[in-house]
C-alpha atoms as a PDB file:
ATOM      1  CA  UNK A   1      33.620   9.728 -20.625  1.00  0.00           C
ATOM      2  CA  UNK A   2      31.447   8.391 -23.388  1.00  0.00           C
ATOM      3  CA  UNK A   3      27.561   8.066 -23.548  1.00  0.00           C
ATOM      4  CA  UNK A   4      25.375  10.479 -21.639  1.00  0.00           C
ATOM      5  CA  UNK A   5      23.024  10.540 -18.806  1.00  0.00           C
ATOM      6  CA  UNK A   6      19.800  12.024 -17.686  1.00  0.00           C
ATOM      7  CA  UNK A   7      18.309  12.087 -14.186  1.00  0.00           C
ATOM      8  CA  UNK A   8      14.780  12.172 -12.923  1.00  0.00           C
ATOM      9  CA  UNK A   9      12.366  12.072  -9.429  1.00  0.00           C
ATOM     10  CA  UNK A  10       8.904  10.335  -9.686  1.00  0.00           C
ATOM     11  CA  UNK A  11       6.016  11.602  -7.763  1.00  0.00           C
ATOM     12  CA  UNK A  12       8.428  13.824  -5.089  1.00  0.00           C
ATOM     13  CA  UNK A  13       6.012  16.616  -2.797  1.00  0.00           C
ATOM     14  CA  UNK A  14       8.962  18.565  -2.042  1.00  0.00           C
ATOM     15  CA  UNK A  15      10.894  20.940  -5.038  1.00  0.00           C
ATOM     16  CA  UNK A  16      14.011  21.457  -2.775  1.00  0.00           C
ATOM     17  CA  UNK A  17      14.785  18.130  -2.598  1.00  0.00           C
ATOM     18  CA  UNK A  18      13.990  17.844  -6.944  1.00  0.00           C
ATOM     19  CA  UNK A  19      16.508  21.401  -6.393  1.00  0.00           C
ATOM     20  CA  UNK A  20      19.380  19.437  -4.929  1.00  0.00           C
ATOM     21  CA  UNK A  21      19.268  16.480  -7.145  1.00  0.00           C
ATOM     22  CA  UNK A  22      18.975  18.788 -10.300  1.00  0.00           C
ATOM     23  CA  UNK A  23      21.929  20.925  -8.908  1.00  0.00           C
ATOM     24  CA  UNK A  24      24.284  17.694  -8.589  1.00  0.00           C
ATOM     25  CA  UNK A  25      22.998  16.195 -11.656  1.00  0.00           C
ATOM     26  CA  UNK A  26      24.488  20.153 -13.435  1.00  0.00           C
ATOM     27  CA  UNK A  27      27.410  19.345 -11.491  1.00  0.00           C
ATOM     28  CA  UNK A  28      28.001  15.838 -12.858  1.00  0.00           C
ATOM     29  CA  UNK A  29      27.426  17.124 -16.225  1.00  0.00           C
ATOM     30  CA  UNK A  30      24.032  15.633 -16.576  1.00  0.00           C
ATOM     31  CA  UNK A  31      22.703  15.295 -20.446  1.00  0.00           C
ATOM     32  CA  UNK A  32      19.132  16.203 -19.082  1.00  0.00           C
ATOM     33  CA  UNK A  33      17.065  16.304 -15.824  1.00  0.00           C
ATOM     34  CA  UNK A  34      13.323  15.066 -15.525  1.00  0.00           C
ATOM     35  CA  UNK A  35      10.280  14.779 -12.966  1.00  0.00           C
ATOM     36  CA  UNK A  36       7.243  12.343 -13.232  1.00  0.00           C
ATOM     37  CA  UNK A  37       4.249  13.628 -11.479  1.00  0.00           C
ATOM     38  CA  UNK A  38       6.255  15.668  -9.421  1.00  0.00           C
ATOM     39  CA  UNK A  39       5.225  18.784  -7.582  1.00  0.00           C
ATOM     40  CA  UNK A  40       7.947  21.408  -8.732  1.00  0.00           C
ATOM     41  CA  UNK A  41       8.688  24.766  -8.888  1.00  0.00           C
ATOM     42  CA  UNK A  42      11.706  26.213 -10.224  1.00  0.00           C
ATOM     43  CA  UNK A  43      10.886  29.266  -7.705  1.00  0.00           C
ATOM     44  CA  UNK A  44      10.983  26.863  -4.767  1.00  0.00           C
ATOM     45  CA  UNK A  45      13.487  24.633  -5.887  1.00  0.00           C
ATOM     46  CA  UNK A  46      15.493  27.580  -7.128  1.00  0.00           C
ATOM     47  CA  UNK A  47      16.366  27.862  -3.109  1.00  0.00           C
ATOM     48  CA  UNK A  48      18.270  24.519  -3.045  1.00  0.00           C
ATOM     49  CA  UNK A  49      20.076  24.485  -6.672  1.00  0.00           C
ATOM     50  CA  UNK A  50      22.237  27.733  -6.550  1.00  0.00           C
ATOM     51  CA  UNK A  51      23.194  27.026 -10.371  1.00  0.00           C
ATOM     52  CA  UNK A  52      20.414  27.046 -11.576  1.00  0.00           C
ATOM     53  CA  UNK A  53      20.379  23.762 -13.316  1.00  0.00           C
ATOM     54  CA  UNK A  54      17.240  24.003 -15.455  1.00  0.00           C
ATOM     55  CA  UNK A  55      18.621  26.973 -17.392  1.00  0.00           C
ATOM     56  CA  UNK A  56      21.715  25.085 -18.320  1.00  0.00           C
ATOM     57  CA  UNK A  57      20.774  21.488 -18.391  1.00  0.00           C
ATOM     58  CA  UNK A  58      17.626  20.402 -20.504  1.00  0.00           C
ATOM     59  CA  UNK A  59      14.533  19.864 -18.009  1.00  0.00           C
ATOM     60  CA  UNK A  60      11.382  17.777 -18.871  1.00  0.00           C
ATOM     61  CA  UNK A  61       7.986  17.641 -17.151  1.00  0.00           C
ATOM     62  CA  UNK A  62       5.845  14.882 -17.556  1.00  0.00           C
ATOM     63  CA  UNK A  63       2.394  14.679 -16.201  1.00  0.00           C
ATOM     64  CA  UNK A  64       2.447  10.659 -15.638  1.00  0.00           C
ATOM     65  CA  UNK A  65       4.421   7.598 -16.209  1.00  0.00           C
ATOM     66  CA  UNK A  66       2.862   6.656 -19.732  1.00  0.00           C
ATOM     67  CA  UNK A  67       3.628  10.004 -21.058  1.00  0.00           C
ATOM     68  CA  UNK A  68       7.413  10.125 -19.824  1.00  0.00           C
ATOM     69  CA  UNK A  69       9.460  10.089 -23.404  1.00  0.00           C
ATOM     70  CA  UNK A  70      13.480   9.277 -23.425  1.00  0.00           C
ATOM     71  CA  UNK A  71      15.968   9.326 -26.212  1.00  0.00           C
ATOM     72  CA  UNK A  72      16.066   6.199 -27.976  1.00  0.00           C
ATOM     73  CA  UNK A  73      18.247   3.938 -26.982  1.00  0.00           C
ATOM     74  CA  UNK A  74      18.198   5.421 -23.420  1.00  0.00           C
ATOM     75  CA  UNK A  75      18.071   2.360 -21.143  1.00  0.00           C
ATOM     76  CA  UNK A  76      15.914   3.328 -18.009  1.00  0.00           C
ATOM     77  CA  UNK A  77      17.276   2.812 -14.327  1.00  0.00           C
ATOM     78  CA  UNK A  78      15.571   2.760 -11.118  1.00  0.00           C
ATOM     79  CA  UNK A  79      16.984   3.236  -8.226  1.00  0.00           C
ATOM     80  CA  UNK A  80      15.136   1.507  -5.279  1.00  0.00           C
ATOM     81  CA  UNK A  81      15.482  -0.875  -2.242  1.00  0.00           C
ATOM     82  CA  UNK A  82      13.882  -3.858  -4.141  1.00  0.00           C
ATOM     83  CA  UNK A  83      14.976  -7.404  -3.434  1.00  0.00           C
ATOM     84  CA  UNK A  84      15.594  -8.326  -6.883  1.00  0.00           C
ATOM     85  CA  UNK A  85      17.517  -4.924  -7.403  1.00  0.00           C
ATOM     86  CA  UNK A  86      21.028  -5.409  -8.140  1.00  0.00           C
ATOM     87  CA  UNK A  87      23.504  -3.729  -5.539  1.00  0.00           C
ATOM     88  CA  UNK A  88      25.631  -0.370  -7.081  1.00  0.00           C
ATOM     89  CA  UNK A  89      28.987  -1.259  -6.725  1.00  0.00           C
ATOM     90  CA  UNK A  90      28.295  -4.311  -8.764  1.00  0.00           C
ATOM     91  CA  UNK A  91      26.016  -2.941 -11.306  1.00  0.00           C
ATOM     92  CA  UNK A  92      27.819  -2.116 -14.805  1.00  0.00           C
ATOM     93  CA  UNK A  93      26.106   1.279 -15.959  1.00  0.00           C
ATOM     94  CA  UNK A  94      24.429   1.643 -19.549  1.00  0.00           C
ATOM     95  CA  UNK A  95      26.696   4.337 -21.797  1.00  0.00           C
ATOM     96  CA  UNK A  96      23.461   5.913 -22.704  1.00  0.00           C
ATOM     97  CA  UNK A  97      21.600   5.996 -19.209  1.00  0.00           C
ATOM     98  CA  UNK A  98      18.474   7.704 -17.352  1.00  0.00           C
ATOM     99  CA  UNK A  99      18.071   7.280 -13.524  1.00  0.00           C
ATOM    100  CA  UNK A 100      14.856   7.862 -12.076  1.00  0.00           C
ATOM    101  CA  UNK A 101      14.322   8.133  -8.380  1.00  0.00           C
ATOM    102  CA  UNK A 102      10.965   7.554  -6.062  1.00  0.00           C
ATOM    103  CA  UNK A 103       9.099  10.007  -4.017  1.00  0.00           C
ATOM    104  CA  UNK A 104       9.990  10.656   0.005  1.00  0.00           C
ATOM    105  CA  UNK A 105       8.307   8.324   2.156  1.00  0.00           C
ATOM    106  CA  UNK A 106       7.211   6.126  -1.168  1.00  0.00           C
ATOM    107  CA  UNK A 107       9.237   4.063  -3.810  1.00  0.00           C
ATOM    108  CA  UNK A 108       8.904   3.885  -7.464  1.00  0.00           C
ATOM    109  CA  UNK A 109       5.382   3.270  -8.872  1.00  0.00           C
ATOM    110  CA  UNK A 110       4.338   0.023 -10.580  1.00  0.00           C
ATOM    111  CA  UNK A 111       4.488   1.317 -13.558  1.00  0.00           C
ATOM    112  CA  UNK A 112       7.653   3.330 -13.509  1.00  0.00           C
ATOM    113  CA  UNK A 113       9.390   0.259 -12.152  1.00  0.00           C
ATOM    114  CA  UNK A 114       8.268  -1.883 -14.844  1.00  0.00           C
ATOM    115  CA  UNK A 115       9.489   0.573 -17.486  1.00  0.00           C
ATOM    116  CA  UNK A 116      12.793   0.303 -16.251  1.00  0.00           C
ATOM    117  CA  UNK A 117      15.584  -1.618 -17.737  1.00  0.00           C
ATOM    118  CA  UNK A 118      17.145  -2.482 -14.696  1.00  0.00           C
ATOM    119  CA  UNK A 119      16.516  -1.278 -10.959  1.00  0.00           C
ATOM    120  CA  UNK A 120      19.140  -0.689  -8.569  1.00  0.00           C
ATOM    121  CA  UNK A 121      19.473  -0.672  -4.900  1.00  0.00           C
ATOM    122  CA  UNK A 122      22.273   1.412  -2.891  1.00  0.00           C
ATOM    123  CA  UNK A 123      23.348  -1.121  -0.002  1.00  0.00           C
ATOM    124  CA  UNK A 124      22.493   1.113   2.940  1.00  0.00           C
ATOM    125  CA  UNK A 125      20.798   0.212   6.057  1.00  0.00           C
ATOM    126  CA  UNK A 126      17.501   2.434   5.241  1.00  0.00           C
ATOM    127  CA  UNK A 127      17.349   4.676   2.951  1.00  0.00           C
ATOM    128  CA  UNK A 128      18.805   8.346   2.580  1.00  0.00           C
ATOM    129  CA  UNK A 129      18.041  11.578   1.122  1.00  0.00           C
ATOM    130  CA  UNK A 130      17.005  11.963  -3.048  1.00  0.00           C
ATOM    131  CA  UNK A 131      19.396  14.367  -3.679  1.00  0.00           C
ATOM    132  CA  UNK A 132      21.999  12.322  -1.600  1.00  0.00           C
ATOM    133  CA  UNK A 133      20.801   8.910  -2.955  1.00  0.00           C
ATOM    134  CA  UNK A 134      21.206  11.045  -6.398  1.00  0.00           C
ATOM    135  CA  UNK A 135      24.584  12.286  -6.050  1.00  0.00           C
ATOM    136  CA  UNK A 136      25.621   8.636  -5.091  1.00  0.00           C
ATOM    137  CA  UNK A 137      24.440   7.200  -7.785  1.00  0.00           C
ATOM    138  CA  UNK A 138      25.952   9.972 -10.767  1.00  0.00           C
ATOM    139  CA  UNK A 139      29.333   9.323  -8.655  1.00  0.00           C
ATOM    140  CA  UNK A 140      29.205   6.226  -8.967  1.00  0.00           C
ATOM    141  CA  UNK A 141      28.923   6.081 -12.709  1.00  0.00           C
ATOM    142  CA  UNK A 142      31.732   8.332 -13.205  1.00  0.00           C
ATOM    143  CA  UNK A 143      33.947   6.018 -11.442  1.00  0.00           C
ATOM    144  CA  UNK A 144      32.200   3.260 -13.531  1.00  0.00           C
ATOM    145  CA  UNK A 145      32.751   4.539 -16.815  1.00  0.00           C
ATOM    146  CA  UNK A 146      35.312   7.245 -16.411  1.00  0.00           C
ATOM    147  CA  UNK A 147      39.104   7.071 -17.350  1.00  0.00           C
ATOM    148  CA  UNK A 148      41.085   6.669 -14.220  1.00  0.00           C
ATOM    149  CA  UNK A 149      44.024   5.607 -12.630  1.00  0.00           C
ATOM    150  CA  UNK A 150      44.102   2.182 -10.543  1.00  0.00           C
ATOM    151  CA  UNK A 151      44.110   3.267  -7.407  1.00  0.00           C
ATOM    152  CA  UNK A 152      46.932   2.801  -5.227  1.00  0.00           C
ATOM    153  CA  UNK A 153      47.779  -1.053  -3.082  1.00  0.00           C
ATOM    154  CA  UNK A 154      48.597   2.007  -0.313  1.00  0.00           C
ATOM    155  CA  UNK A 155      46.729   4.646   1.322  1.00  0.00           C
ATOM    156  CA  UNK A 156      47.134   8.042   0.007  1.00  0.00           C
ATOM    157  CA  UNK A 157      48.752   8.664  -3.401  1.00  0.00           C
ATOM    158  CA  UNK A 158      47.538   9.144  -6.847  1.00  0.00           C
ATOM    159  CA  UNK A 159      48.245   5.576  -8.895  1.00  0.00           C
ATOM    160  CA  UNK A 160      49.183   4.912 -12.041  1.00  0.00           C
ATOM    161  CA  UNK A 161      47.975   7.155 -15.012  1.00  0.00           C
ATOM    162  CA  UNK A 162      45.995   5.603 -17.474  1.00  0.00           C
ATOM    163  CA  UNK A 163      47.235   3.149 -19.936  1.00  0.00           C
ATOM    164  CA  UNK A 164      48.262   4.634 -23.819  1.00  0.00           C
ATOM    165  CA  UNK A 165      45.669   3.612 -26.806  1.00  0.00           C
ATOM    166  CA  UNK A 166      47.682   0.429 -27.927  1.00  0.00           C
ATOM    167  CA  UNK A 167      45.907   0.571 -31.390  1.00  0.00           C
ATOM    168  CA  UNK A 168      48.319   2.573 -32.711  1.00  0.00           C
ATOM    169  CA  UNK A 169      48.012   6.949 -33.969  1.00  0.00           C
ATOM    170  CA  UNK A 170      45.915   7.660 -36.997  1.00  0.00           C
ATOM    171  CA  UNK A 171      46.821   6.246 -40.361  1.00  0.00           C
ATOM    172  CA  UNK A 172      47.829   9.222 -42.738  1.00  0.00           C
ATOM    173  CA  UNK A 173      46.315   8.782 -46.707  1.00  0.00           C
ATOM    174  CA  UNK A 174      49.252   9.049 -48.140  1.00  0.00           C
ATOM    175  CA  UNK A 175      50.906   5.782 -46.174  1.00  0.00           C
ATOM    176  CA  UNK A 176      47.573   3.909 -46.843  1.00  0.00           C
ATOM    177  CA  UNK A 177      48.297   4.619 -50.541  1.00  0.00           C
ATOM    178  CA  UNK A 178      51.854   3.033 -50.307  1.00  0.00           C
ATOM    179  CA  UNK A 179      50.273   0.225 -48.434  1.00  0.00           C
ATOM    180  CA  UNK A 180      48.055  -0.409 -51.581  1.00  0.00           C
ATOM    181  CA  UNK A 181      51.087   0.166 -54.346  1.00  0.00           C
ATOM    182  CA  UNK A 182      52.417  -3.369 -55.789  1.00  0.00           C
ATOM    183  CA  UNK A 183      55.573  -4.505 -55.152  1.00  0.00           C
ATOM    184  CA  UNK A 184      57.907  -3.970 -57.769  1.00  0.00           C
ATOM    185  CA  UNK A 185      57.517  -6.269 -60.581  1.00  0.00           C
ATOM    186  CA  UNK A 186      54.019  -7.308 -59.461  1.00  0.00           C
ATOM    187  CA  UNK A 187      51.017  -6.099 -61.837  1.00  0.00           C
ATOM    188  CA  UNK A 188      48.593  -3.678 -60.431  1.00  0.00           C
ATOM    189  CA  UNK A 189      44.837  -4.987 -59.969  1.00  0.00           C
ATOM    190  CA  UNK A 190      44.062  -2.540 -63.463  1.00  0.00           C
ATOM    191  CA  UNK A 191      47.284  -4.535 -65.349  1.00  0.00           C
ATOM    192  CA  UNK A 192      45.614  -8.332 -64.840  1.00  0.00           C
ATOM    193  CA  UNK A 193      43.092  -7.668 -67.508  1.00  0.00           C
ATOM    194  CA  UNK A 194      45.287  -6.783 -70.022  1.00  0.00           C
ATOM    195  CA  UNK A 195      47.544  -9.771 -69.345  1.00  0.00           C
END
C-alpha cells in the first residue's frame, strides 16, 4: 500500500483509551501516532497497548491545536459525527493521511476541526469507543487503498487475485539503445550535418 498514515486523539482524559488506539494504529502499521492536549502517560496507557507502540512507532505530543505540526503534504482528517461530515464507506482516503479523533464525552475542538482537510463521520447510531472508532477507521483505509481481490458474488471464498501491471516489465538499456539505432540505410541524427 502506498502513502502513509499517522493517527492522533485531541483533548482525551483517559491514557488507556490513547493505549488502545496507539496499539491498533502499531498494528495497522501506522507512520506515526499523536495527542493534542491530551492527558497521557505511557505508564498508564502502557496497560492497554501490550506492544508498546510508542517505542516502535514515532509519537508526538503537542500542548494545543496551533502548535500541532504534520509532514507536509499530510492532509488532516477528522473523524466526527458532524452533519456536513462525509460518511466512511464513501469517503476516498488521502495517500498521505493523519486522522485525529475527539475526546470521550466531547467532539473535536473548533479549531482542530477547522484545520482539517476533510471530517468524517462513521454511520453508527451513537457513537463508540476511540480506540474502536480508531481501529474502524485504519481498517477501513486498508481496504480503501490496499491491493485486493474483488470479493466474491458468493458467500465464503477468496475472489479473484489481483489483476497483472498491464504496462508492461522494465525496459532493459541495451533494448532502449536498439530502439534509438537507425534503420539501415537511414543517417544517424550526428550524419545530417555532414550531409
Amino acid at each position: 500500500m502506498r502513502g502513509y498514515f499517522g493517527i492522533g486523539v485531541e483533548g482525551i482524559s483517559k491514557p488507556m483509551n490513547i493505549g488502545s488506539l496507539f496499539r491498533t494504529a502499531h498494528a495497522f502499521g501506522a507512520g506515526f501516532v499523536f495527542t493534542v492536549a491530551a492527558n497521557y502517560s505511557p505508564r498508564k496507557g502502557g496497560k492497554a497497548d501490550t506492544s508498546g507502540a510508542p517505542a516502535h512507532v514515532p509519537f508526538y505530543e503537542f500542548p494545543d491545536v496551533g502548535q500541532t505540526v504534520l509532514p507536509e503534504d499530510c492532509e488532516l482528517v477528522g473523524i466526527e459525527l458532524l452533519d456536513e461530515a462525509a460518511e466512511l464507506p464513501s469517503f476516498r482516503h488521502p495517500r498521505q493521511a493523519a486522522y485525529i479523533l475527539g475526546p470521550e464525552r466531547g467532539e473535536l475542538s473548533p479549531e482542530m476541526t477547522a484545520r482539517c482537510d476533510f471530517t468524517v463521520q462513521i454511520p453508527t447510531r451513537f457513537c463508540v469507543n476511540v480506540g474502536i472508532a480508531g481501529a474502524i477507521v485504519m481498517y477501513d483505509r486498508m481496504l480503501n487503498l490496499g491491493r485486493f481481490p474483488a470479493r466474491p458474488l458468493t458467500p465464503g471464498g477468496t475472489g479473484e487475485a489481483p489483476t497483472e501491471n498491464m504496462f508492461g516489465g522494465p525496459r532493459l538499456r541495451r533494448q532502449m539503445e536498439l530502439h534509438r539505432a537507425p534503420a539501415p540505410g537511414l543517417l544517424a541524427e550526428d550524419d545530417w550535418e555532414k550531409t
